[in-house]
Protein backbone atom coordinates (compact mmCIF):
# COMPACT_ATOMS: atom_id res chain seq x y z
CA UNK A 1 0.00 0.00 0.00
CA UNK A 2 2.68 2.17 1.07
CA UNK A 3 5.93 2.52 -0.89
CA UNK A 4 7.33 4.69 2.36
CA UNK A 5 7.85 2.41 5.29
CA UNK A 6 5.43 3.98 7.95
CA UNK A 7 6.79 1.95 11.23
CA UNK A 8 4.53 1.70 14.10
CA UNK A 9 2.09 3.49 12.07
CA UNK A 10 1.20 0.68 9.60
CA UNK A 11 -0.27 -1.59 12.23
CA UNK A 12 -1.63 0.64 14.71
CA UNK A 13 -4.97 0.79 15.47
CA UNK A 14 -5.13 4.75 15.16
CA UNK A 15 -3.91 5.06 12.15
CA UNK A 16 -6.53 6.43 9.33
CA UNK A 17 -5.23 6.14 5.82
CA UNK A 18 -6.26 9.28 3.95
CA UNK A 19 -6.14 8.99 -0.07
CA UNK A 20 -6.30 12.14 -1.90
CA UNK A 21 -8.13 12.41 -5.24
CA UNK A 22 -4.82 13.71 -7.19
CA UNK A 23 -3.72 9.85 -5.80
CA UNK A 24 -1.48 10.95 -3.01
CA UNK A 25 -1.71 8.93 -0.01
CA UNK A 26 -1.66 10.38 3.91
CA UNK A 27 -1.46 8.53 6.86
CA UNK A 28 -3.00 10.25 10.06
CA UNK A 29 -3.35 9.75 13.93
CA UNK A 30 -6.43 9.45 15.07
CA UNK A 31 -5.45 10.06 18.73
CA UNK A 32 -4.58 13.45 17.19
CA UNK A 33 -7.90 14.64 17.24
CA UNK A 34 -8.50 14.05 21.15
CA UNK A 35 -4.90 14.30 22.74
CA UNK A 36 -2.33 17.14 21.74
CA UNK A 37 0.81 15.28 22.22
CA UNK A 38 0.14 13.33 19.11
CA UNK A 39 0.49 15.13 15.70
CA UNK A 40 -2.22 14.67 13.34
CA UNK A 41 0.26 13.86 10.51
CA UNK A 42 3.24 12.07 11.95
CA UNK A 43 6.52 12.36 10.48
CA UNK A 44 7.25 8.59 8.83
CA UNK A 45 8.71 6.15 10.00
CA UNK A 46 7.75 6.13 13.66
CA UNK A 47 9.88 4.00 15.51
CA UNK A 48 8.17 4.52 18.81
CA UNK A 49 5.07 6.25 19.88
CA UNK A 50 3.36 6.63 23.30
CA UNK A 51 0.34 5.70 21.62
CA UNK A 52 0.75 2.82 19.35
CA UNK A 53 -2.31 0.11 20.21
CA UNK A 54 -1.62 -3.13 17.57
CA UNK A 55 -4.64 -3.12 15.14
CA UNK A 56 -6.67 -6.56 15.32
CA UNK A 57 -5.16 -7.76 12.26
CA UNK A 58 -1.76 -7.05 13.63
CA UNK A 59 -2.50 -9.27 16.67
């Protein structure tokens, strides 16, 4: 899905994958929208993150 390796990101729970109509693809935090110390559009790969819940898929 991603040619950019996203880290944590990529099997996180929070993560919302945002496609653009132009094709461009953005990956966002969800926690961002409820709790300020996580940015809405994290800075790839993270490599650790306060945060990070394993989607059920990643379980």
């Amino acid at each position: 899905m991603f040619s950019l390796d996203a880290g944590l990101c990529l099997s996180c729970r929070h993560a919302l994958i945002r496609p653009t109509k132009k094709g461009t693809v953005y990956l966002r935090c969800g926690l961002a929208a409820t709790d300020d110390r996580f940015p809405r559009y994290p800075r790839l790969p993270v490599l650790q993150c306060a945060g990070f819940d394993p989607a059920a898929s990643a379980r």
